[in-house]
PDB file of N, CA and C in Angstrom:
ATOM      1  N   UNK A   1     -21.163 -12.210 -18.158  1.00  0.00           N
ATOM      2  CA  UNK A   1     -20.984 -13.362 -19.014  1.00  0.00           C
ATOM      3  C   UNK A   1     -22.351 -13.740 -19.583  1.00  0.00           C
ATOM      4  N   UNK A   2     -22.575 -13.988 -20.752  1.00  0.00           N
ATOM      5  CA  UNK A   2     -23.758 -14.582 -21.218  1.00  0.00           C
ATOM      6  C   UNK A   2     -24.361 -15.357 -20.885  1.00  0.00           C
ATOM      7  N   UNK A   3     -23.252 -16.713 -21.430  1.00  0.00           N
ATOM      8  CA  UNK A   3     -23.684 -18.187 -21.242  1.00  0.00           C
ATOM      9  C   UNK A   3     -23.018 -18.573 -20.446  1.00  0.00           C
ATOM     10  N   UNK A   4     -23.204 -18.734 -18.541  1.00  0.00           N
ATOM     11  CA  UNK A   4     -21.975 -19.664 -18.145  1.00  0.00           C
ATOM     12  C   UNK A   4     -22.273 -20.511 -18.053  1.00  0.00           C
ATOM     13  N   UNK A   5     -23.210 -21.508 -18.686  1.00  0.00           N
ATOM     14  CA  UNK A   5     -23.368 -22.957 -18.770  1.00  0.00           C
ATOM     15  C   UNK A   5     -22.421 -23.157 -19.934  1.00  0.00           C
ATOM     16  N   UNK A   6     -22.402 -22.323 -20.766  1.00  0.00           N
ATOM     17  CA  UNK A   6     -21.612 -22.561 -22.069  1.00  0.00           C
ATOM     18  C   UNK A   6     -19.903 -22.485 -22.021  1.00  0.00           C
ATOM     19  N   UNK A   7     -19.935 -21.351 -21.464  1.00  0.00           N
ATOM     20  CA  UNK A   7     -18.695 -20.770 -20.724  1.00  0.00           C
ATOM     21  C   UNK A   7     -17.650 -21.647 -20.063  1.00  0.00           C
ATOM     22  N   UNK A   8     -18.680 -21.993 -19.144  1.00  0.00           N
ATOM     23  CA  UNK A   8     -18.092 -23.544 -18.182  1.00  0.00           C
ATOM     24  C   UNK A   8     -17.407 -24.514 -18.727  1.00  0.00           C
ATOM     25  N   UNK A   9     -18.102 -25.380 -20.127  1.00  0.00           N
ATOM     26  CA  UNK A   9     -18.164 -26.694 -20.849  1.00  0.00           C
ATOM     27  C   UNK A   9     -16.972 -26.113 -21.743  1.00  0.00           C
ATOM     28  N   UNK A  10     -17.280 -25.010 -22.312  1.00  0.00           N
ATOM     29  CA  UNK A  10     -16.201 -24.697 -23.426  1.00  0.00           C
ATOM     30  C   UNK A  10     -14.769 -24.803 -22.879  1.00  0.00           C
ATOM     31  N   UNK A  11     -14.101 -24.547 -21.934  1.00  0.00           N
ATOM     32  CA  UNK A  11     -13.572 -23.920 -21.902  1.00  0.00           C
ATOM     33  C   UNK A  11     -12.555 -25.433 -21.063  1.00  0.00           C
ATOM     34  N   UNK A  12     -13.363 -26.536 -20.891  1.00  0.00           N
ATOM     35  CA  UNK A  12     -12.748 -27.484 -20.547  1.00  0.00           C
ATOM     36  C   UNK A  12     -12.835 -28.424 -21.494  1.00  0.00           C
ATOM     37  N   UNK A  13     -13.717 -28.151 -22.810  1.00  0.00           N
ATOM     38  CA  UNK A  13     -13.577 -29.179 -24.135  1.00  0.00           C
ATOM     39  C   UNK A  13     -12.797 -28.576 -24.966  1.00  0.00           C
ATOM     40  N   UNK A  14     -12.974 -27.197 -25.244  1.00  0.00           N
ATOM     41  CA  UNK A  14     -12.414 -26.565 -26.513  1.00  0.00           C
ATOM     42  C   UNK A  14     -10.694 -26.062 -25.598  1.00  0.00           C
ATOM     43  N   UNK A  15     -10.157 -25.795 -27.358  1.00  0.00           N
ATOM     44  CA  UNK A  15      -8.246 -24.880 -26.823  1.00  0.00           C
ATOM     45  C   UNK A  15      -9.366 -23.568 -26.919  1.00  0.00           C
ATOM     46  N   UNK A  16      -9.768 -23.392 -26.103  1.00  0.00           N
ATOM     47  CA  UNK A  16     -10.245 -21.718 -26.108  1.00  0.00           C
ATOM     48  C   UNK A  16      -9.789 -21.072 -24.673  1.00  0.00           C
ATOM     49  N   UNK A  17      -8.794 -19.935 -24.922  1.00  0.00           N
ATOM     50  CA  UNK A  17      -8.550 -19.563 -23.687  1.00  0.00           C
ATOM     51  C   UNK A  17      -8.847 -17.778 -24.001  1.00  0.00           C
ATOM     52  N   UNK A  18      -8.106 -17.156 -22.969  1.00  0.00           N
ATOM     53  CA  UNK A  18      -8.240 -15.809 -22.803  1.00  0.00           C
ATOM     54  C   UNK A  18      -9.709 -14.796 -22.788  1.00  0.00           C
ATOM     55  N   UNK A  19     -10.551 -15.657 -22.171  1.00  0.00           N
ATOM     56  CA  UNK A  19     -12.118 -14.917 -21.795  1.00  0.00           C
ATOM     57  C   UNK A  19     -12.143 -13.273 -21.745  1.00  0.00           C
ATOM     58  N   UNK A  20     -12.811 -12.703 -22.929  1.00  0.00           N
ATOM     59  CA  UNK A  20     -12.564 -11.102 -23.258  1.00  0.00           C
ATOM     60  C   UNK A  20     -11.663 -10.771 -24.129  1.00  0.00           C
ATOM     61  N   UNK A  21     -10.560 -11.328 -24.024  1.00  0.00           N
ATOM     62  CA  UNK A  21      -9.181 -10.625 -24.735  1.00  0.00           C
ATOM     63  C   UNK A  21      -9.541 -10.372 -26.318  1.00  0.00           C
ATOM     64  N   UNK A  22     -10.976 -11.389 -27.012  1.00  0.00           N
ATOM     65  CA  UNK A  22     -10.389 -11.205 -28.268  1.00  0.00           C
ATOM     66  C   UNK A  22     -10.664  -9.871 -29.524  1.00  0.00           C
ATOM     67  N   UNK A  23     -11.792  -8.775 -28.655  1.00  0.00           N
ATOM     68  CA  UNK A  23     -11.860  -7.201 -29.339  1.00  0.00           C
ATOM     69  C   UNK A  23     -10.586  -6.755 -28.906  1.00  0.00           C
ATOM     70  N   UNK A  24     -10.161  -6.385 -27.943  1.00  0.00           N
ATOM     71  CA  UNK A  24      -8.963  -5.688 -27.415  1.00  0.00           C
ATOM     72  C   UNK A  24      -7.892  -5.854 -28.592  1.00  0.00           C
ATOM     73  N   UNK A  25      -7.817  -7.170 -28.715  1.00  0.00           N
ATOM     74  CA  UNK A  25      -6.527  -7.819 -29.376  1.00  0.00           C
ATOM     75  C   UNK A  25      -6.868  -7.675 -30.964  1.00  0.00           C
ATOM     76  N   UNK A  26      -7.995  -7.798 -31.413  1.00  0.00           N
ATOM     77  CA  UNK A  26      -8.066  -7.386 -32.659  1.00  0.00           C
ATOM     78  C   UNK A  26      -7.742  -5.728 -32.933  1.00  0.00           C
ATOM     79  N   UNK A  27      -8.559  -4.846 -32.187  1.00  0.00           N
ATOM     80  CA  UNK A  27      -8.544  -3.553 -31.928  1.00  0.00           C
ATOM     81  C   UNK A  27      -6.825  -2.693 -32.005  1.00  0.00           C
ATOM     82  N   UNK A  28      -5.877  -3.720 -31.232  1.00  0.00           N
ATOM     83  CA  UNK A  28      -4.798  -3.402 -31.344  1.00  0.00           C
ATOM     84  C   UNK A  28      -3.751  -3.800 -32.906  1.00  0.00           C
ATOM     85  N   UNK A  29      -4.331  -5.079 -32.968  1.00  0.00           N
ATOM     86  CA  UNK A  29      -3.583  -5.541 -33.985  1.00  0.00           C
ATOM     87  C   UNK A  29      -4.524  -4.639 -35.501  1.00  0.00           C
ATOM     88  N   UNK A  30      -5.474  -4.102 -35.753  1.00  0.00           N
ATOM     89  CA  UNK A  30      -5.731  -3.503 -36.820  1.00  0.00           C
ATOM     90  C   UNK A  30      -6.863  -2.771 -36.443  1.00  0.00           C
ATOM     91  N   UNK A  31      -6.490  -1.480 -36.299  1.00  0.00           N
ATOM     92  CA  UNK A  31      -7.264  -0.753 -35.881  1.00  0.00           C
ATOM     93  C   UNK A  31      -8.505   0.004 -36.425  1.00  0.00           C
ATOM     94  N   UNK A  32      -8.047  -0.707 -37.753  1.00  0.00           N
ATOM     95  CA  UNK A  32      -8.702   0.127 -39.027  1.00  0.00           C
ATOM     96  C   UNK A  32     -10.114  -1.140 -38.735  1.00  0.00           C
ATOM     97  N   UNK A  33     -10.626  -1.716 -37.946  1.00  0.00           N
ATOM     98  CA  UNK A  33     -11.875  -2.777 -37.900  1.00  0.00           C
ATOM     99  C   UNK A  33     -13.049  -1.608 -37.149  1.00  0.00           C
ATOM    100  N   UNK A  34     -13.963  -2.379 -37.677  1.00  0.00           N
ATOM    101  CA  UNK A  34     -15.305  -1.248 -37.873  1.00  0.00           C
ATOM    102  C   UNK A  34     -16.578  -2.231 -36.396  1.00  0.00           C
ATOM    103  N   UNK A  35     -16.496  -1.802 -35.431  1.00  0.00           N
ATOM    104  CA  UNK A  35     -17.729  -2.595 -34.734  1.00  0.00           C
ATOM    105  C   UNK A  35     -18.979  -1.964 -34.779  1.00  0.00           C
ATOM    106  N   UNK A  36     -19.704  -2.332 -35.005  1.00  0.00           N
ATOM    107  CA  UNK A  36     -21.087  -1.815 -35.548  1.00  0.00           C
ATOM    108  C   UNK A  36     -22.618  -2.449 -34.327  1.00  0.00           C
ATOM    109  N   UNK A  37     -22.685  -1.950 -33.904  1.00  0.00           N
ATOM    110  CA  UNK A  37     -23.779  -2.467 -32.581  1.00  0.00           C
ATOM    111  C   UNK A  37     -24.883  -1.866 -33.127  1.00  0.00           C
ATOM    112  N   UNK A  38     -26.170  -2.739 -33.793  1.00  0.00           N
ATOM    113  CA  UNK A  38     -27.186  -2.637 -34.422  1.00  0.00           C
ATOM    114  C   UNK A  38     -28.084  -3.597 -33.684  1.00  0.00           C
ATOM    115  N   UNK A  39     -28.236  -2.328 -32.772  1.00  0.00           N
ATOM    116  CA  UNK A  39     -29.488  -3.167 -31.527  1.00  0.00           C
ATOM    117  C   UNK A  39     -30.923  -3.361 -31.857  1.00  0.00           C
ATOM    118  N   UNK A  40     -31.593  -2.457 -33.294  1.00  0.00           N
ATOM    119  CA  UNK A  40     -32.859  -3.065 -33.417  1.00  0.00           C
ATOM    120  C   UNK A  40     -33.204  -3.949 -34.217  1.00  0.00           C
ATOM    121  N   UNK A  41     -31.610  -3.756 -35.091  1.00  0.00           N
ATOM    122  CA  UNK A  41     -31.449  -5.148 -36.026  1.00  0.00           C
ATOM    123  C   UNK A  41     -31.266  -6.578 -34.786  1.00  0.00           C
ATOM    124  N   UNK A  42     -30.687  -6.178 -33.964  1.00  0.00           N
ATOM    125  CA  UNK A  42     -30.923  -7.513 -33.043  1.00  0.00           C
ATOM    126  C   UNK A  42     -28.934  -8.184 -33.615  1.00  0.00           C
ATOM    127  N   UNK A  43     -28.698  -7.178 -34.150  1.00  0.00           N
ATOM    128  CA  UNK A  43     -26.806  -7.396 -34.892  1.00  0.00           C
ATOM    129  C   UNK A  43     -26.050  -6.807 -33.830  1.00  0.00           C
ATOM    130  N   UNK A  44     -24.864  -7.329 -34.071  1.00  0.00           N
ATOM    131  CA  UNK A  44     -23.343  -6.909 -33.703  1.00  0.00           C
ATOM    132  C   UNK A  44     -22.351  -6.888 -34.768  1.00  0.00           C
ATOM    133  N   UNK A  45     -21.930  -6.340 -35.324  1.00  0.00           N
ATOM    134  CA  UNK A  45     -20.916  -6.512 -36.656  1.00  0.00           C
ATOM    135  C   UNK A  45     -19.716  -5.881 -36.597  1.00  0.00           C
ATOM    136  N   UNK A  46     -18.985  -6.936 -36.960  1.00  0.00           N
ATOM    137  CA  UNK A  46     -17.279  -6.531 -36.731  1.00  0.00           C
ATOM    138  C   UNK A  46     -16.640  -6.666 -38.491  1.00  0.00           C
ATOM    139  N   UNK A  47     -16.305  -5.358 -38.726  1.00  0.00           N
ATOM    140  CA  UNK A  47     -15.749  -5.635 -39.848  1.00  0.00           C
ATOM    141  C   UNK A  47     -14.292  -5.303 -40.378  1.00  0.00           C
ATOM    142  N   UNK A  48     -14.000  -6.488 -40.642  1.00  0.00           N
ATOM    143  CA  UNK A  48     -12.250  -5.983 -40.877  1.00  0.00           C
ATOM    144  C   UNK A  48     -11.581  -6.066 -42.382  1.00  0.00           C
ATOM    145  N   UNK A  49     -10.870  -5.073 -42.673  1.00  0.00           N
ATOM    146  CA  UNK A  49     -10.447  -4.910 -43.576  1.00  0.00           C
ATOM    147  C   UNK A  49      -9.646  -5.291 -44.023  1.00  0.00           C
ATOM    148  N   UNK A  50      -9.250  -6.281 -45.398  1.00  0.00           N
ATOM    149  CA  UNK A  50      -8.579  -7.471 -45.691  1.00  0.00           C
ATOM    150  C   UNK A  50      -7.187  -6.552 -46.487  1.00  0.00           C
ATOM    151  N   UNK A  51      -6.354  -7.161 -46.010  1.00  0.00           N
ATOM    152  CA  UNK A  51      -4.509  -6.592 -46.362  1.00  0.00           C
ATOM    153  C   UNK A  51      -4.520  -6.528 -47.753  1.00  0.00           C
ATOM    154  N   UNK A  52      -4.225  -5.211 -48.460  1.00  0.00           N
ATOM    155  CA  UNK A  52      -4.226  -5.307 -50.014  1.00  0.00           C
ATOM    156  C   UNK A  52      -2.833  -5.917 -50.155  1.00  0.00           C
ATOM    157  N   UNK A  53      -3.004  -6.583 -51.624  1.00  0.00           N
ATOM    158  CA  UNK A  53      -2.032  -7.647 -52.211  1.00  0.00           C
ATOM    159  C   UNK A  53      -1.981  -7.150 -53.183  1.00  0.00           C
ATOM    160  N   UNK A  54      -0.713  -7.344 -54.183  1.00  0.00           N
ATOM    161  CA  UNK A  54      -0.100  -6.849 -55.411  1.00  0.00           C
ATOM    162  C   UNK A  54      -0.635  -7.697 -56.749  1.00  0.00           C
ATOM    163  N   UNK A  55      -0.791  -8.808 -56.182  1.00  0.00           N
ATOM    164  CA  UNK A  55      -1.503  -9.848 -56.787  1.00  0.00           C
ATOM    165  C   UNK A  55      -2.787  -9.983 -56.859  1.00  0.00           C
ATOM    166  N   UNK A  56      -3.636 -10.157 -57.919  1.00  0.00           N
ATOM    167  CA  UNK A  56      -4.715 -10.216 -58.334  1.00  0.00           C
ATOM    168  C   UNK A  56      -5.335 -11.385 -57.863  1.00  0.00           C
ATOM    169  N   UNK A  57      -6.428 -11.744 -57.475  1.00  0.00           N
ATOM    170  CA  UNK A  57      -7.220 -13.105 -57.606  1.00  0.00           C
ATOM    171  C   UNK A  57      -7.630 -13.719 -58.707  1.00  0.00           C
ATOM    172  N   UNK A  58      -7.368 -14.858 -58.993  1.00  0.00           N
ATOM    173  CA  UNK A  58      -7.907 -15.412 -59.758  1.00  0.00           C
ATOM    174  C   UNK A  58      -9.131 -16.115 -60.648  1.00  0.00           C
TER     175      UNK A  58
END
């Protein structure tokens, strides 16, 4: 765990539940997401790919 001072507080102020679950659960639900671990950049990057639409933006 990183922060369990943070960990601790959050988790009895915030609706934040399921500690870990939320790569797994992205990973499953769209698999097509890109994690990118750029350790001398000092990055982590998660990139997900947005649902094409028939409809144009405006």
């Amino acid at each position: 765990m990183r922060n369990p001072m943070l960990t601790y507080h959050a988790v009895r102020l915030l609706l934040y539940r399921g500690l870990g679950r939320g790569i797994p659960r992205v990973l499953h639900r769209c698999p097509q997401t890109q994690l990118i671990n750029d350790v001398p950049g000092n990055q982590f990057k998660a990139i997900l790919p947005r649902p094409l639409t028939s409809a144009k933006a405006a």
